[in-house]
Protein backbone atom coordinates (compact mmCIF):
# COMPACT_ATOMS: atom_id res chain seq x y z
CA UNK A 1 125.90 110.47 83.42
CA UNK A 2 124.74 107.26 85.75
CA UNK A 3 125.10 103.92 84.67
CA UNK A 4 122.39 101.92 84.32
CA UNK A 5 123.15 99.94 86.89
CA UNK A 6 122.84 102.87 89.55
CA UNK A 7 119.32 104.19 88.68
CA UNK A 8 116.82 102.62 91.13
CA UNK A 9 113.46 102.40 90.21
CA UNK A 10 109.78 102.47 92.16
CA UNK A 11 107.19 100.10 91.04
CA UNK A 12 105.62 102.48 89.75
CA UNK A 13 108.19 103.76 87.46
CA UNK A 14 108.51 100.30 86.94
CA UNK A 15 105.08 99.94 85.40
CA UNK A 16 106.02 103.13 83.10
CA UNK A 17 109.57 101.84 81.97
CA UNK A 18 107.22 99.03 81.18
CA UNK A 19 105.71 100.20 78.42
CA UNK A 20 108.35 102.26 76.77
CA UNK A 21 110.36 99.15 77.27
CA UNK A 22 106.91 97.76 74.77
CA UNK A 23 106.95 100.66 73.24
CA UNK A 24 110.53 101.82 72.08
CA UNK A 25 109.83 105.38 72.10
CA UNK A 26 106.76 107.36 73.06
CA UNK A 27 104.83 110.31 74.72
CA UNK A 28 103.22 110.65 77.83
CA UNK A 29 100.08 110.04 76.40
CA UNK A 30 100.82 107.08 74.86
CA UNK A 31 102.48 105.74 77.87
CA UNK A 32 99.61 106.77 79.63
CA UNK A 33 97.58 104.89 77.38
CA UNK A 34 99.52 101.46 77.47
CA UNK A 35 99.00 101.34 81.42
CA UNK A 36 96.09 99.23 82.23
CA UNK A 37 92.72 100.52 81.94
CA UNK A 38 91.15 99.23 85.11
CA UNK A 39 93.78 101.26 87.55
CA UNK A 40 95.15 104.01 84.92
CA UNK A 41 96.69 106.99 86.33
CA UNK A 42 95.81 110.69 84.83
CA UNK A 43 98.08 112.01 82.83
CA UNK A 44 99.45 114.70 84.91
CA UNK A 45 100.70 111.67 87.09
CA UNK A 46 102.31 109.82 84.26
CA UNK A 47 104.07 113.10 83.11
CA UNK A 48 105.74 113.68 86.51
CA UNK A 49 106.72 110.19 86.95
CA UNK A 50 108.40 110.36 83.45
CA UNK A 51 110.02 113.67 84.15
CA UNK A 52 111.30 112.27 87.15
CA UNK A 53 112.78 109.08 85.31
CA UNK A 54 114.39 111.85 82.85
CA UNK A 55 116.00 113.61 85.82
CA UNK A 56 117.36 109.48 87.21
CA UNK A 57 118.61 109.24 83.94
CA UNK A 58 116.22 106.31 82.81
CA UNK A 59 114.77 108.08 79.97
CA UNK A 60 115.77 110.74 77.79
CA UNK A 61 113.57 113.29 75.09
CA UNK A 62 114.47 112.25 71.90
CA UNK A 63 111.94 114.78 69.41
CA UNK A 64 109.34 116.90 70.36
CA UNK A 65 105.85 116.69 67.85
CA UNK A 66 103.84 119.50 68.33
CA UNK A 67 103.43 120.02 72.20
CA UNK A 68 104.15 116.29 73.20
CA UNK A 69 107.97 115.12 73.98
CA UNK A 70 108.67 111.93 72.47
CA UNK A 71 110.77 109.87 74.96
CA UNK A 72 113.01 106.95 74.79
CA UNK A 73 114.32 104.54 77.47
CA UNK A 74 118.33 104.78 78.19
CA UNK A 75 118.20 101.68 80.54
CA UNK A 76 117.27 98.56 79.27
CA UNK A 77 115.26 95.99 81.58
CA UNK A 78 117.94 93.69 81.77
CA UNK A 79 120.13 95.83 83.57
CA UNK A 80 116.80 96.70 85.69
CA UNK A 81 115.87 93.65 86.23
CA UNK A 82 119.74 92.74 87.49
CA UNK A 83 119.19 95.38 90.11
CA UNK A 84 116.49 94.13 91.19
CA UNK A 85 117.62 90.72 91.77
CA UNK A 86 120.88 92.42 93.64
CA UNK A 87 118.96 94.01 95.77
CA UNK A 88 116.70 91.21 96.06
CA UNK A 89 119.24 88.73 97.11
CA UNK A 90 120.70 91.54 99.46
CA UNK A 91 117.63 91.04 101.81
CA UNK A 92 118.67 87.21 102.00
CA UNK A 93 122.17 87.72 103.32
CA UNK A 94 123.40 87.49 99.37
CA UNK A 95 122.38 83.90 99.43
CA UNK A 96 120.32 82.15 96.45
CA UNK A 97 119.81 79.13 98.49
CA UNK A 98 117.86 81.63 101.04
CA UNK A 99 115.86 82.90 98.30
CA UNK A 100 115.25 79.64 96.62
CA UNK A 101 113.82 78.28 99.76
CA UNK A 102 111.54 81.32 100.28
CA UNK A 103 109.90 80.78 96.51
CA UNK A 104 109.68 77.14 96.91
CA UNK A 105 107.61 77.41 99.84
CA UNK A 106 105.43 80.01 99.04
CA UNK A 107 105.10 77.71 95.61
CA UNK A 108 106.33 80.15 93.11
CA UNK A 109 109.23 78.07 92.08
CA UNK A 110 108.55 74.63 90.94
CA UNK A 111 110.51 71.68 89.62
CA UNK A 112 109.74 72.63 86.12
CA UNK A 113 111.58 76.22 87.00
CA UNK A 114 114.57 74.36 88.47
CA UNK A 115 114.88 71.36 85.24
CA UNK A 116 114.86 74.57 83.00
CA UNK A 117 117.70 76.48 84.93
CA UNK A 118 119.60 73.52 85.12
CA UNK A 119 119.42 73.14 81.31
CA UNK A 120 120.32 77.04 81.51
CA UNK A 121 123.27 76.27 83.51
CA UNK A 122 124.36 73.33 80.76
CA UNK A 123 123.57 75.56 78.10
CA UNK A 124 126.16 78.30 79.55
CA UNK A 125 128.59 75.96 80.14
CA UNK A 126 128.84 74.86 76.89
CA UNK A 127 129.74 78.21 75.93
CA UNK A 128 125.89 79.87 74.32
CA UNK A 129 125.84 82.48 77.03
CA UNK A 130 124.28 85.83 77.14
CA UNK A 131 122.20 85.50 74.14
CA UNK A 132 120.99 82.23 75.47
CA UNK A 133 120.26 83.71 78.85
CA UNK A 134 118.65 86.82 77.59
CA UNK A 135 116.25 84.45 75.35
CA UNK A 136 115.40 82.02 78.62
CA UNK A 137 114.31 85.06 80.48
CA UNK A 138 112.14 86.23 77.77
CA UNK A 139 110.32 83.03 77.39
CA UNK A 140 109.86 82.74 81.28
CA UNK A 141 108.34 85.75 81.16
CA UNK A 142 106.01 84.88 78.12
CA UNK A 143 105.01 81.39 80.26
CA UNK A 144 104.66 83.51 82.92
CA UNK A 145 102.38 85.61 81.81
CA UNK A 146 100.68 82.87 80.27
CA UNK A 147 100.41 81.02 83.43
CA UNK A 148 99.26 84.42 85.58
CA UNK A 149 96.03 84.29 82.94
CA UNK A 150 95.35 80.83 83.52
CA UNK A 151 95.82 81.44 87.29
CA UNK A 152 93.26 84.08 87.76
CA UNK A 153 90.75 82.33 85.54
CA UNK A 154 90.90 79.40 87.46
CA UNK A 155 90.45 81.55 90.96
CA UNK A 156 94.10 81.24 92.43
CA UNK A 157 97.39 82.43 92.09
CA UNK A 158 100.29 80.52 90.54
């Protein structure tokens, strides 16, 4: 069996590990279903790519009802989302400061990003850790989000 941290991941599997992350468990279909509407793949599509995660060892069948296989994922998007960032900084010489740079000038990073990781930093100093990590990432993704709608409504990107 892999570890998590060896299963790499397209974007499109990406998008699919997506929404079982959402979902918890699920068939194809309702996979399928939780993609977005305006560039949804058919279902055939969605049923190789989630075959092919159960081969990576991403997901695994966990029931069958009637003809559809209920699936589940095995690796959880924070080990995903570590890979990514490894292989991310990878493609900057395994520097941040690279990487920083890059974000700041394309104006994806902004001062508000950097007061919050310093009070990350603080935060895991004084001993809160994980849990307090885990939680900062999940409320920069819900402002992210957030601020991606805004974005587009207004005409640009963030």
């Amino acid at each position: 069996m892999r570890k998590e941290s060896d299963v790499k991941l397209t974007k499109f599997e990406l998008e699919v590990m997506a929404a079982l992350w959402e979902l918890g468990s699920a068939s194809v279909r309702e996979v399928q279903e939780r993609l977005p509407e305006r560039r949804r793949p058919a279902y055939t599509t969605v049923q190789t790519i989630v075959y092919r995660l159960e081969e990576k060892g991403a997901v695994r069948r966990v029931k069958k009802v009637g003809n559809a296989h209920v699936f589940e994922p095995v690796v959880t998007r924070r080990a995903t989302v570590r890979r990514l960032f490894d292989e991310l900084l990878g493609f900057f010489g395994g520097s941040p400061r690279t990487l920083m740079a890059q974000l700041v000038e394309g104006g994806h990073l902004t001062l508000e990003d950097l007061r919050e990781a310093e009070e990350m930093f603080e935060r895991l100093e004084s001993g809160r850790g994980a849990a307090v990590e885990s939680d900062a990432v999940e409320s920069r993704e819900s402002r992210s989000k957030a601020a991606g709608r805004k974005a587009v409504g207004k005409g640009r990107r963030r």
